[in-house]
Protein backbone atom coordinates (compact mmCIF):
# COMPACT_ATOMS: atom_id res chain seq x y z
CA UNK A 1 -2.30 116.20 -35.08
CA UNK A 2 -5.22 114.43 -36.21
CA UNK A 3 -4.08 113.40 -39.04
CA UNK A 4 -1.38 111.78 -37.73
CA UNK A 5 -2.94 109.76 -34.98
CA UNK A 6 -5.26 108.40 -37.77
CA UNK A 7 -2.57 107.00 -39.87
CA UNK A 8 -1.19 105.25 -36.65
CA UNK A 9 -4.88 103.94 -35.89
CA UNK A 10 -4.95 102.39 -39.30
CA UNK A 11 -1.75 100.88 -39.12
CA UNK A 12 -2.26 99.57 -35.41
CA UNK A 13 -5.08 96.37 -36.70
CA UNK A 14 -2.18 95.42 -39.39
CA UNK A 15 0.41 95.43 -36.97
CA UNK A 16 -1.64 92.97 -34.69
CA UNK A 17 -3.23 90.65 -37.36
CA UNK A 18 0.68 90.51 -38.26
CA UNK A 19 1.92 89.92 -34.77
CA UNK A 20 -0.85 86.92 -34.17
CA UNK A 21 0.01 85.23 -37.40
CA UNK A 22 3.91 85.18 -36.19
CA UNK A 23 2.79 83.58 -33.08
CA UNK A 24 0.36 81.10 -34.71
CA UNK A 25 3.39 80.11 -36.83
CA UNK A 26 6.35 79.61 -34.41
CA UNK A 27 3.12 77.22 -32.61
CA UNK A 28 2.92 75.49 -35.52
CA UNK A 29 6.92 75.36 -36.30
CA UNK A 30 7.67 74.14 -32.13
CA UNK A 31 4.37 71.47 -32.37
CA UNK A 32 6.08 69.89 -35.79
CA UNK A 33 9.31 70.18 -34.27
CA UNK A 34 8.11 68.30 -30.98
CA UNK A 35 6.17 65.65 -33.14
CA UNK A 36 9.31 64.92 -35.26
CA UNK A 37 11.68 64.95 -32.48
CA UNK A 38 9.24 62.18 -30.97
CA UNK A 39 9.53 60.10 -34.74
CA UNK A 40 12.78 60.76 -34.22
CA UNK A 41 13.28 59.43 -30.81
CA UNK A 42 10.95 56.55 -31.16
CA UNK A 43 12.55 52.72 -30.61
CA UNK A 44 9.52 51.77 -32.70
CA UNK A 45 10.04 52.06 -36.80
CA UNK A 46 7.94 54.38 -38.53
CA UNK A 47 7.39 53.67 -42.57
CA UNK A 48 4.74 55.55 -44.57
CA UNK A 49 3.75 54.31 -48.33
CA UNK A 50 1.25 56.08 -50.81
CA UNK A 51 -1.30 54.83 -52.30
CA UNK A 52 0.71 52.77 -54.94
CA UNK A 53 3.07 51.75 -52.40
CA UNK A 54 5.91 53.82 -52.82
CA UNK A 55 7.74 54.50 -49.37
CA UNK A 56 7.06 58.42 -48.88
CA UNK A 57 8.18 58.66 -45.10
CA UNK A 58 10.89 56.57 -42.50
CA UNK A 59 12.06 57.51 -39.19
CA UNK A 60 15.24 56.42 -38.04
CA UNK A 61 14.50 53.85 -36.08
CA UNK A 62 13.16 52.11 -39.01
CA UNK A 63 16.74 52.81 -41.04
CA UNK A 64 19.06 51.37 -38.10
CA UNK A 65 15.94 48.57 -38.15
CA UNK A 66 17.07 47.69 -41.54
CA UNK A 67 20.83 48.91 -41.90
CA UNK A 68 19.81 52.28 -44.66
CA UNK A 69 19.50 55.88 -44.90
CA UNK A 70 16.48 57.60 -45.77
CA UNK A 71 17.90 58.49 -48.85
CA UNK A 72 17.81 54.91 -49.94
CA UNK A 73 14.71 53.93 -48.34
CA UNK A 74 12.34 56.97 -50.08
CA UNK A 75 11.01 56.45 -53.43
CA UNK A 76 11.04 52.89 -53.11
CA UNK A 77 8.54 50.48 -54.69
CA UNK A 78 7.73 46.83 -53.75
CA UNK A 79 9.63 44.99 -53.84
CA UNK A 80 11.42 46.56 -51.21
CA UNK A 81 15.13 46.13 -50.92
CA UNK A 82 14.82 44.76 -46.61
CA UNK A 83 12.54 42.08 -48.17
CA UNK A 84 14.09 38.63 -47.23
CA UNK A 85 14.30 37.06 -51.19
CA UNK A 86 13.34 33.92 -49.55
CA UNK A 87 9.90 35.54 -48.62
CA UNK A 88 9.06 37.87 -50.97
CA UNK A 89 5.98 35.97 -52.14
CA UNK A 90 4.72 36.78 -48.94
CA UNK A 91 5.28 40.16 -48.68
CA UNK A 92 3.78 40.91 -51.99
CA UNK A 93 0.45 39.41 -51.09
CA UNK A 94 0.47 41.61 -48.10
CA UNK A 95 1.07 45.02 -49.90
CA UNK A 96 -1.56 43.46 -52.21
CA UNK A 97 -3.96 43.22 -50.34
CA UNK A 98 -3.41 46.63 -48.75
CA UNK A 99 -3.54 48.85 -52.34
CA UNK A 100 -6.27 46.55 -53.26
CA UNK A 101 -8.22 47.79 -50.38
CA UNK A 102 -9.03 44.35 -49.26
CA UNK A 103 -7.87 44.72 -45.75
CA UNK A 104 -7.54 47.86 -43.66
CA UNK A 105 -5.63 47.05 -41.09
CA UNK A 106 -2.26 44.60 -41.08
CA UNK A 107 -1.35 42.84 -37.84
CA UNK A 108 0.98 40.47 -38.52
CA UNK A 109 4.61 38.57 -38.28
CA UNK A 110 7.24 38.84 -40.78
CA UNK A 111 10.86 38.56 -41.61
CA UNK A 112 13.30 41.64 -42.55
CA UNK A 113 16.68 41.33 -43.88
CA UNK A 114 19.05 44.18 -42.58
CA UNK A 115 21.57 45.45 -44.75
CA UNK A 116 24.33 42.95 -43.54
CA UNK A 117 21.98 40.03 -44.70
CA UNK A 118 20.59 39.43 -41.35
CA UNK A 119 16.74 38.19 -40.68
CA UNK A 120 14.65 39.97 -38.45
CA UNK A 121 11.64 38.77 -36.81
CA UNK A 122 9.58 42.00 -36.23
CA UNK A 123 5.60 42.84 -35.62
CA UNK A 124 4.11 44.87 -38.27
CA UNK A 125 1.02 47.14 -37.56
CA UNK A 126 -0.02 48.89 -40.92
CA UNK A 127 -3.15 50.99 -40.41
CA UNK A 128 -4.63 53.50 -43.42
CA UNK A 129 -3.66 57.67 -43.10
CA UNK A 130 -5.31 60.03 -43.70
CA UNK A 131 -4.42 63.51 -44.37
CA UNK A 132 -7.17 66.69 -42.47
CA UNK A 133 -10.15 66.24 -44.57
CA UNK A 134 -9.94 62.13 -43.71
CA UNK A 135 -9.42 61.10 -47.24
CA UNK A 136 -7.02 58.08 -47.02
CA UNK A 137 -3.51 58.96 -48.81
CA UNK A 138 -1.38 56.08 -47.76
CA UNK A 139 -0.69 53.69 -45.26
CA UNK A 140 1.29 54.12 -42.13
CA UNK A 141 3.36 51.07 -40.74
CA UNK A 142 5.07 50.41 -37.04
CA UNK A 143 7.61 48.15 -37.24
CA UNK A 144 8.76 46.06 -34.00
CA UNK A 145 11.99 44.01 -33.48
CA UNK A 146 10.63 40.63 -31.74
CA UNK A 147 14.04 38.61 -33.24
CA UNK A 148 15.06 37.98 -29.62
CA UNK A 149 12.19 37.53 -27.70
CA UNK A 150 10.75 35.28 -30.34
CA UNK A 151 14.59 33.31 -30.21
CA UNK A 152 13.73 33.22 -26.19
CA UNK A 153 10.41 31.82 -26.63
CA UNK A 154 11.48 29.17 -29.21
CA UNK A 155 14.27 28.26 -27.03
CA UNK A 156 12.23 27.93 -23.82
CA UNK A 157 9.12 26.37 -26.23
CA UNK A 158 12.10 23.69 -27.40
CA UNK A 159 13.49 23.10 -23.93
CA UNK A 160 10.40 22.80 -22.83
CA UNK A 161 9.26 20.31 -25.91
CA UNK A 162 12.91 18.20 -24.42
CA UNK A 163 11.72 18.22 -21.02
CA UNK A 164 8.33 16.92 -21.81
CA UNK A 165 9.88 14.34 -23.97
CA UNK A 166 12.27 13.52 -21.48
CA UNK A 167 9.55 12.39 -18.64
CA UNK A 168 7.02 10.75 -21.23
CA UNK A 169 10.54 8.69 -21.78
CA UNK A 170 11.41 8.13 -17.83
CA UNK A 171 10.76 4.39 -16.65
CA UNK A 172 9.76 6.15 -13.26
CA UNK A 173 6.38 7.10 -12.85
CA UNK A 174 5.85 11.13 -12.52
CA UNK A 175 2.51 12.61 -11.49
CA UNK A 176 1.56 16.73 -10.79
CA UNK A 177 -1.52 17.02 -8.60
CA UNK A 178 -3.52 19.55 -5.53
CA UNK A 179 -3.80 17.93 -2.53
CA UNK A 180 -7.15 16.43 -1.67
CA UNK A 181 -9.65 17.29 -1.88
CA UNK A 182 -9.50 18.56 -5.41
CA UNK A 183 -9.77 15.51 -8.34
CA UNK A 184 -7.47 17.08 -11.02
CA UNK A 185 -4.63 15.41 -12.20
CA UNK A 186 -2.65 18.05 -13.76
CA UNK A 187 -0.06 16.09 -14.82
CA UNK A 188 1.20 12.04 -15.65
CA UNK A 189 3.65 10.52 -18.42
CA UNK A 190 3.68 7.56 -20.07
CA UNK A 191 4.69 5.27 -17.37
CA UNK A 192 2.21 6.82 -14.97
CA UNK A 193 -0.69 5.88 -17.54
CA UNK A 194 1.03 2.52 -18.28
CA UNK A 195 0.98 1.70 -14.75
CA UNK A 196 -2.18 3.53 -13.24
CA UNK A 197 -4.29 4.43 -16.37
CA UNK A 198 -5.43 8.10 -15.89
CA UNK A 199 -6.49 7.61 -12.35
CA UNK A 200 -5.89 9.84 -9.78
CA UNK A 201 -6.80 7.82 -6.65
CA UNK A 202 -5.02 4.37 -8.11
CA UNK A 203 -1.62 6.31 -8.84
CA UNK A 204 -0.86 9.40 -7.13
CA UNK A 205 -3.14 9.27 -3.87
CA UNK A 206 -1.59 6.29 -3.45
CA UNK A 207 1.41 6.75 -3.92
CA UNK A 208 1.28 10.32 -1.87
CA UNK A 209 -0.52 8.87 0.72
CA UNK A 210 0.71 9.80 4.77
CA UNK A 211 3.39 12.50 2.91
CA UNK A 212 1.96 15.50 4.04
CA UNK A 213 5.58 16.94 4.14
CA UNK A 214 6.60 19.26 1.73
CA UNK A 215 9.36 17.33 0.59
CA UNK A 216 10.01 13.36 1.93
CA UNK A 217 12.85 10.97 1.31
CA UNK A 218 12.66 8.04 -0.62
CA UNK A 219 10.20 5.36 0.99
CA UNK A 220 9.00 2.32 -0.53
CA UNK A 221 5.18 2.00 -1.19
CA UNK A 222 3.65 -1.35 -2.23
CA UNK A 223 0.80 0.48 -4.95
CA UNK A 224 -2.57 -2.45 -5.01
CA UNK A 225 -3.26 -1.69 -8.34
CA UNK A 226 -0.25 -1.89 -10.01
CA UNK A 227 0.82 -4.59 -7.76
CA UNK A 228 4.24 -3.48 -7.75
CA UNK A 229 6.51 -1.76 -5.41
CA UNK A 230 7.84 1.67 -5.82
CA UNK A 231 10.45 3.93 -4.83
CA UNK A 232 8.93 7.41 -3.92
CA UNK A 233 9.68 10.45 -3.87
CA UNK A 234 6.93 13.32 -3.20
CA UNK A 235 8.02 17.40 -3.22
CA UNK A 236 5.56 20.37 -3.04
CA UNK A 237 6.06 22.93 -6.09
CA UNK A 238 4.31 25.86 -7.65
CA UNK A 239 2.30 25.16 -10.07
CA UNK A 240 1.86 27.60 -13.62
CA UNK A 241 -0.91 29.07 -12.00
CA UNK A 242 0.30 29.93 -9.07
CA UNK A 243 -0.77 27.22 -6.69
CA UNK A 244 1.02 24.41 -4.66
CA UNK A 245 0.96 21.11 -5.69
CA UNK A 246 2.41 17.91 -5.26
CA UNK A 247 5.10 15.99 -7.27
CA UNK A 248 5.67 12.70 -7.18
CA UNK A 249 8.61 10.46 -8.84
CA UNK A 250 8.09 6.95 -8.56
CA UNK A 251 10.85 4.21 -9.10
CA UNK A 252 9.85 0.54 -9.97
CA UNK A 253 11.83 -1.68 -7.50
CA UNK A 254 9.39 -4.70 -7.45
CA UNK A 255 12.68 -6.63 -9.04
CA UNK A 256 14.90 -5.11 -6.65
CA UNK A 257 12.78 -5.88 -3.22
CA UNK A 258 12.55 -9.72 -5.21
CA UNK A 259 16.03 -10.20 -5.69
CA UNK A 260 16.53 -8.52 -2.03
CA UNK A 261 14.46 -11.29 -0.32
CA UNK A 262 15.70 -14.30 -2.52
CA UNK A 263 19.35 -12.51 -0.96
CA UNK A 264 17.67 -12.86 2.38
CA UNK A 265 16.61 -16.48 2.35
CA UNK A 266 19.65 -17.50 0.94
CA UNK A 267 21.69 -15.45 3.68
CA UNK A 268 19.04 -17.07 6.08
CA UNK A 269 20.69 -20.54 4.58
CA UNK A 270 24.02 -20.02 4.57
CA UNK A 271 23.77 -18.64 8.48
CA UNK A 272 21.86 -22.08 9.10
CA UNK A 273 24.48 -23.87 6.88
CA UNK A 274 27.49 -21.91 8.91
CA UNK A 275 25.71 -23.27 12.25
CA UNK A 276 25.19 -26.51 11.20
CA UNK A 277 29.42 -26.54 10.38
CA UNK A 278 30.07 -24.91 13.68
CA UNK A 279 28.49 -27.94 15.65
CA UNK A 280 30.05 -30.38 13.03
CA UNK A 281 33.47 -28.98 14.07
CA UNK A 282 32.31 -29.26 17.83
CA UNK A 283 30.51 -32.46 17.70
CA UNK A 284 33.68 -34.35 19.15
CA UNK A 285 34.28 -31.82 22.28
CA UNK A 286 30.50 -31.38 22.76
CA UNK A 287 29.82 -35.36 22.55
CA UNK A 288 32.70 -35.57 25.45
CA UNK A 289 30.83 -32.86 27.27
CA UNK A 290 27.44 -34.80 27.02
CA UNK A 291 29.06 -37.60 28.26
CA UNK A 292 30.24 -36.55 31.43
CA UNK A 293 26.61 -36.11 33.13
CA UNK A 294 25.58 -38.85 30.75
CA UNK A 295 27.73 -41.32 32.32
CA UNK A 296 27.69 -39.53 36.23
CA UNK A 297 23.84 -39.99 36.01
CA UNK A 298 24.47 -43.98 35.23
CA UNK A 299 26.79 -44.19 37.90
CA UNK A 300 24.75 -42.56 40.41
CA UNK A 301 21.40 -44.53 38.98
CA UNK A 302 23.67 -47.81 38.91
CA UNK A 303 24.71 -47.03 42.79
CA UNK A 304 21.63 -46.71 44.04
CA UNK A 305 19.96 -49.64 42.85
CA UNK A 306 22.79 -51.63 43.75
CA UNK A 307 22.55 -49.92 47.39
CA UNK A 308 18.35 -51.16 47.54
CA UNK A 309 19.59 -54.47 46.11
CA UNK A 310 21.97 -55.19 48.56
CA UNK A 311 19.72 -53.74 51.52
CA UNK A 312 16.76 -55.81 50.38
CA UNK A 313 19.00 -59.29 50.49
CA UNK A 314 20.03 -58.08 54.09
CA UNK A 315 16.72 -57.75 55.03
CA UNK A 316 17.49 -54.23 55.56
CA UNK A 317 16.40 -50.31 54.37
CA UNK A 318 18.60 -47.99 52.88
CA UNK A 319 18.40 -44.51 54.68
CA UNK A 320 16.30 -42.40 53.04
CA UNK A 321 19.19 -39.34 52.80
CA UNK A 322 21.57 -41.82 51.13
CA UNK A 323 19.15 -42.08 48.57
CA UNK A 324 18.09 -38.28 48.41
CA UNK A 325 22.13 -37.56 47.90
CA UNK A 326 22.24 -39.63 44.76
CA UNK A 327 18.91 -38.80 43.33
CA UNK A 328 19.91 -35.20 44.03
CA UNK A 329 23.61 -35.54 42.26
CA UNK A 330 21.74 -37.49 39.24
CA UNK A 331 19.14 -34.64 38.87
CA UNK A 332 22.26 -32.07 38.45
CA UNK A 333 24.01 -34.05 36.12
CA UNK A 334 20.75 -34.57 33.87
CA UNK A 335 19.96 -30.78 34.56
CA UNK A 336 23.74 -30.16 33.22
CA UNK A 337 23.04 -32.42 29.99
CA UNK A 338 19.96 -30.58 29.33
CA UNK A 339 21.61 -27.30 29.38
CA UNK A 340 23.78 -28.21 26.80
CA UNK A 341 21.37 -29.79 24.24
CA UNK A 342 19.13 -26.71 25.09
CA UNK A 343 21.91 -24.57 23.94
CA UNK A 344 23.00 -26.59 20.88
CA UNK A 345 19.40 -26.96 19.64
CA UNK A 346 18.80 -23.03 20.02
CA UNK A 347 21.50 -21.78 18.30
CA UNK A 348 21.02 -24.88 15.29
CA UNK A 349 17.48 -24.41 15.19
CA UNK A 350 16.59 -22.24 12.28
CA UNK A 351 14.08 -19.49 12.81
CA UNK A 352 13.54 -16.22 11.06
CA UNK A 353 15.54 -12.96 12.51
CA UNK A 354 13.62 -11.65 15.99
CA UNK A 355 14.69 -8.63 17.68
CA UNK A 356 14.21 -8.57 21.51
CA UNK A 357 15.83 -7.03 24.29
CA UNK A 358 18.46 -9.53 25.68
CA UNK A 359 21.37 -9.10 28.19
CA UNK A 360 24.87 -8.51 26.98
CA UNK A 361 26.05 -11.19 29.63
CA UNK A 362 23.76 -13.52 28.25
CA UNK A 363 24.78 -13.35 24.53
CA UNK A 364 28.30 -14.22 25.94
CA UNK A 365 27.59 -16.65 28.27
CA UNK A 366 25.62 -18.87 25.59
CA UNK A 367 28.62 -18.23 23.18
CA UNK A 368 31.52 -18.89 25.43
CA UNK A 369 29.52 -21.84 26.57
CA UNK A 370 29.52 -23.35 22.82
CA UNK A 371 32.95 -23.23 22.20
CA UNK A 372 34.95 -23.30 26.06
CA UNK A 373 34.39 -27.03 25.68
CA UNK A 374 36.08 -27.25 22.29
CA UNK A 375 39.24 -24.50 24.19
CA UNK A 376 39.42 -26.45 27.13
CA UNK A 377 40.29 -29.40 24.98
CA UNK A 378 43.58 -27.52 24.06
CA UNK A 379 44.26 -26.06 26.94
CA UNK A 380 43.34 -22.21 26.11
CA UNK A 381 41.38 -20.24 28.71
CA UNK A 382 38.92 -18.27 28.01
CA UNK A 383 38.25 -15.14 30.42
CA UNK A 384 35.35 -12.32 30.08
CA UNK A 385 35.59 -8.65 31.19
CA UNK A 386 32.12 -7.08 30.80
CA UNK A 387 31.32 -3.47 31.84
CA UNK A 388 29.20 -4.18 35.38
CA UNK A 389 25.33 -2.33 34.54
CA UNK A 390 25.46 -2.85 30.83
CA UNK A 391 22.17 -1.95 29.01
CA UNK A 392 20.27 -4.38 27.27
CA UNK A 393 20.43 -4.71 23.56
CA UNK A 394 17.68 -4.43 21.16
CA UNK A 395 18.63 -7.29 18.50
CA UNK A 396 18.22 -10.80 17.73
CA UNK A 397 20.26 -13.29 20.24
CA UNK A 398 20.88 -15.80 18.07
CA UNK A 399 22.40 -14.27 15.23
CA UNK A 400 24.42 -11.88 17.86
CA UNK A 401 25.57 -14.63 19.22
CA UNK A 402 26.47 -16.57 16.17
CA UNK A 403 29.02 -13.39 15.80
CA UNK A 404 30.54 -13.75 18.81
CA UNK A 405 30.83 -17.90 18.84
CA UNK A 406 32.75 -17.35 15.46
CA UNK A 407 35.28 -14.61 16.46
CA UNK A 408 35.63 -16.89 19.66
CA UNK A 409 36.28 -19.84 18.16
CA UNK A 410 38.66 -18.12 15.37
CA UNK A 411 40.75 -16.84 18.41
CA UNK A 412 41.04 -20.00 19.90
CA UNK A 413 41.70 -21.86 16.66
CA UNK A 414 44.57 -19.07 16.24
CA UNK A 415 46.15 -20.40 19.15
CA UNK A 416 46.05 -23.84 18.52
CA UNK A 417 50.06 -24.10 18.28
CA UNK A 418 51.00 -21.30 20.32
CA UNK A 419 52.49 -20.83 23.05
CA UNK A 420 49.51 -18.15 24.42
CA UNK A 421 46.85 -19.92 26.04
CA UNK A 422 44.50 -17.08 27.04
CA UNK A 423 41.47 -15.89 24.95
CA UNK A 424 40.14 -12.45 25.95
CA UNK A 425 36.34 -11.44 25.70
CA UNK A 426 35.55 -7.75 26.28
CA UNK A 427 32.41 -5.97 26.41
CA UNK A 428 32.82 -2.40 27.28
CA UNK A 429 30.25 0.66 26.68
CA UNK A 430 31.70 3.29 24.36
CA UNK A 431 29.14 6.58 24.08
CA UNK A 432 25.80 5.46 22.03
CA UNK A 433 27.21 2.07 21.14
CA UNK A 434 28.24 -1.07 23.13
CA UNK A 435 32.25 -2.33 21.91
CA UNK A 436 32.22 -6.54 21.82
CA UNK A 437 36.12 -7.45 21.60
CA UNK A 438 37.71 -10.87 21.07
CA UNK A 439 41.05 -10.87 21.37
CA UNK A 440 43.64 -13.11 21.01
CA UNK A 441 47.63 -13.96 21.02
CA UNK A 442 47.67 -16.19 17.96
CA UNK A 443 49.47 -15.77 14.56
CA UNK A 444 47.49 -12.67 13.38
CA UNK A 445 46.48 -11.70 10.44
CA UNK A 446 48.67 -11.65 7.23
CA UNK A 447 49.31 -9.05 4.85
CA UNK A 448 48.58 -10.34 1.66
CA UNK A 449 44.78 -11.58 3.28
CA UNK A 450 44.10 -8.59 5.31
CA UNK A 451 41.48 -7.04 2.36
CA UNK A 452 40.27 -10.78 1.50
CA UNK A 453 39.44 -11.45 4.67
CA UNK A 454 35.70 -10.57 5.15
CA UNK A 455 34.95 -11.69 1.11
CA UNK A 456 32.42 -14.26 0.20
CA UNK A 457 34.18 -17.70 0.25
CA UNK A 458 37.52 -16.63 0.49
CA UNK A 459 39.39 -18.45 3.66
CA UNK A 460 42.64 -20.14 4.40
CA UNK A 461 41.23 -23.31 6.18
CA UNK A 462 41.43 -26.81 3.72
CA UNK A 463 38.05 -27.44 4.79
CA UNK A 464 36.28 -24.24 5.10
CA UNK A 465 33.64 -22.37 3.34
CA UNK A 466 34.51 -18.80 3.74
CA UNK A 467 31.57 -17.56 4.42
CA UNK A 468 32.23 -17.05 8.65
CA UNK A 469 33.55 -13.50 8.49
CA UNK A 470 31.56 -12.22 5.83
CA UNK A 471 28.22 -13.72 7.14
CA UNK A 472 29.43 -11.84 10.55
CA UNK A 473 29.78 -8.74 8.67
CA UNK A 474 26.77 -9.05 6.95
CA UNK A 475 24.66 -9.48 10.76
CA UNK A 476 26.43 -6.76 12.48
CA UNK A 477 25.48 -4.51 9.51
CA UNK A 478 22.05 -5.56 9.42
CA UNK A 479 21.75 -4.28 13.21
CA UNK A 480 23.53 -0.93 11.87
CA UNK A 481 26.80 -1.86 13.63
CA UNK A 482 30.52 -1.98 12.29
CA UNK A 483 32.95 -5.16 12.62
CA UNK A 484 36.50 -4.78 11.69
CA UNK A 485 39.60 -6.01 13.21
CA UNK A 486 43.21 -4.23 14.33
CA UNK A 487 46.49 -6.38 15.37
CA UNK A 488 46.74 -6.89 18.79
CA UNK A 489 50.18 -5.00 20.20
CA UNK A 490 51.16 -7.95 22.21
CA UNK A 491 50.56 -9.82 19.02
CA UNK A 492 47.81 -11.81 17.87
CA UNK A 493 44.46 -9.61 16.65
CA UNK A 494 41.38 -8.18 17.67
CA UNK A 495 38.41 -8.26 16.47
CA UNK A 496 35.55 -5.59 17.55
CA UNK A 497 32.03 -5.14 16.95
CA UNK A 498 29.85 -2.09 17.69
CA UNK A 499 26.10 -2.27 18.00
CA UNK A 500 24.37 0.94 18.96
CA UNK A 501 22.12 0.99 21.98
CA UNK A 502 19.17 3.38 21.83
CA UNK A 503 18.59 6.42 24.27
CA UNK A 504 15.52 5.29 25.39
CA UNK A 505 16.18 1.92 25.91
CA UNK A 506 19.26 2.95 28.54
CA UNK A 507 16.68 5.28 30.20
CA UNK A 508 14.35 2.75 30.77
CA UNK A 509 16.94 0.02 31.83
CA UNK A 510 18.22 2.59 34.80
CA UNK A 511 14.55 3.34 35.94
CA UNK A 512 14.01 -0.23 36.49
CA UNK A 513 17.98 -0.98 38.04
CA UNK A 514 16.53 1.91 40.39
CA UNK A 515 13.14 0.11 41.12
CA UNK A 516 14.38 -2.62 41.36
CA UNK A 517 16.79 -1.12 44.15
């Protein structure tokens, strides 16, 4: 009994020693198996070399990296077969370097060439290993593929390289800056330095200044030390570092707002010129209307010294009302002559464009007044239907009524030879705007002319300029209204005009019509 439980007590430390070295091994065998499942799994490539540079170890990320099997890839010497030829200078001066202990550690970019001939960008690490007792048996290498971020970057870096090129290339000024009170420019091209040097508060302030909107339309600046003008355009963005700035585009117009005011004057001349032909053609009819009081305030000044001439040889006095009458009577008839040179010499007299408020009735009045002389003289009647309570108009009289004189005496000229003797002149209110209508029952207007007819110096008459319509056009526009003309059903045509009246303005003209109530 003894015996036996000593031979189990000798047996039992063997059995255990055995047991712990089983365990201690299947450790080992799972922490091997867990660290080369993780080469394994590993995106990154993994590439060991000895110490002469032969390729003892590659995981198989670093095979599908470069297109081989491990069976190819171990044993391998430099030069190594995923070595671009094109490069393999370089490559040997790295692995140089490394056996000849002259660096330790490798950080840096190369090319690889995959199986299929393709290049690789990738990001080598090589770092010395190793083995327990720290002596150094090789090197170990991670291998990253960067071929499409580095294509992204290049791309971006060259678009980027355009875009830069583009704006140092732009005629237009364009300028990056913080809003005051910071001093940084952070940006300018070529034609901002050409125009502005490198100043901030020359160019951009200036040209920024009263835009405190994050993005404005187009306004034109006049810049003091450029002396120019400018088209600009000013948008908030985000800046690279995160903070809001300002961007401003600006256009050179300086020839543009020059050739747009020599366009003025010379508009301003041909509306003068267009006048000046307008009386021409009604000198006869306004000469005969002249001399009507003319010749009534001779008669009635001829009468009444002939009355004191006579009374004196009698010895007698003339009554005092007889001579009231006629002095009365002769004061009319001057009063009526004045009218009429008043109204010639105000709508010949030249005088640059000045909006005011004016009455509707009066634009007509003055413009009926021109030409009725001229229709009466042919026998066509001229009748006006106005809208009663119409709102005055914010534009300038003279040119308005320029407008309507030349549509009124067109209409009357139309029916010249007709048998229709009655010109129409309609002012009516139609929403925001206020409709001006001159209608007639003349000839019309004819096909082949109808999309010649408001041209520059196109017209059918022997003697005229062509200029009429299209200066009349050019007016109505100017006040942001619309001319055009339709036939007239009952035959003849019609030609309309819309100016707009603003909100306000109506407001205030029914307050006072309510005062003045």
């Amino acid at each position: 009994m003894k015996a036996t439980l000593q031979r189990v007590n000798l047996k039992f430390p063997r059995l255990v020693l055995h047991g712990r070295q089983t365990t201690t091994e299947e450790e080992l065998s799972r922490e091997v198996a867990f660290r080369r499942a993780m080469e394994q799994s590993m995106p990154i490539g993994l590439r060991v070399v000895d110490l002469e540079g032969r390729i003892s170890y590659v995981n198989p990320a670093f095979c599908r990296l470069v297109g081989l099997n491990e069976q190819d890839l171990i044993g391998q010497l430099p030069p190594y077969s995923y070595w671009p030829p094109e490069e393999n200078e370089q490559h040997r001066l790295n692995i140089k370097r490394l056996l000849n202990g002259e660096v330790k550690h490798l950080n840096t970019k190369i090319s690889m060439m995959h199986k299929n001939g393709q290049r690789l960008t990738c990001r080598m690490l090589t770092s010395p290993l190793e083995d327990a007792s720290g002596k150094q048996v090789g090197w170990m290498t991670s291998v990253t593929d960067i071929t499409e971020p580095t294509r992204i970057r290049q791309e971006l870096a060259q678009a980027q390289e355009r875009f830069i090129t583009v704006l140092q290339s732009l005629d237009a000024s364009v300028s990056v800056a913080p809003q005051a009170p910071s001093d940084e420019l952070l940006f300018a091209n070529e034609a901002y330095r050409k125009w502005f040097g490198g100043s901030l508060d020359l160019g951009h302030r200036a040209l920024v200044r009263d835009n405190p909107s994050a993005w404005s339309e187009s306004r034109d600046v006049f810049n003091e030390a450029a002396q120019r003008w400018f088209d600009v355009r000013v948008r908030s963005i985000q800046w690279v570092d995160g903070r809001v700035v300002q961007l401003a585009v600006a256009n050179d117009i300086t020839q543009k707002r020059l050739s747009e005011e020599a366009q003025r004057l010379q508009y301003e001349r041909i509306e003068q010129t267009s006048r000046l032909i307008n009386m021409g053609e009604m000198a006869s009819s306004l000469a005969h209307e002249l001399n009507q009081p003319l010749t009534a305030i001779a008669n009635y000044t001829m009468g009444a010294t002939a009355r004191i001439r006579a009374a004196a040889e009698a010895g007698t006095h003339v009554p005092p009302d007889d001579l009231v009458e006629m002095l009365t009577k002769t004061a009319r008839q001057a009063e009526r002559a004045g009218t009429v040179i008043k109204r010639i010499r105000a709508f010949v007299k030249r005088s640059d464009p000045v909006r005011k408020f004016v009455e509707p009735e009066q634009i007509v009045a003055e413009a009926v007044g021109l030409v009725e002389v001229d229709a009466r003289a042919i026998g066509v009647q001229i009748r006006c239907d106005l809208d009663p309570n119409l709102p005055a108009l914010h534009v300038d009289p003279v040119l308005i009524e320029q407008v309507l004189l030349n549509l009124v005496k067109n209409g009357v000229e139309a029916m010249r030879d007709g048998p229709h003797r009655l010109l129409q002149v309609r002012v009516l209110m139609s929403e925001s705007d206020m409709l001006f209508s001159v209608i007639d029952r003349g000839t019309g207007v004819a096909p082949e002319i109808r999309d010649r007819l408001f041209d520059s110096f196109y017209t059918t008459k022997p003697d005229g300029m062509g200029m009429g319509l299209n200066i009349c056009r050019s007016i109505i526009e100017a006040h942001q209204g619309q001319l055009w003309f339709e036939d007239n059903p009952e035959g003849g045509s019609s030609f309309q005009f819309l100016l707009p009246i603003e909100p306000a303005v109506q407001d205030e003209q029914h307050t006072e019509e309510k005062t003045n109530a």
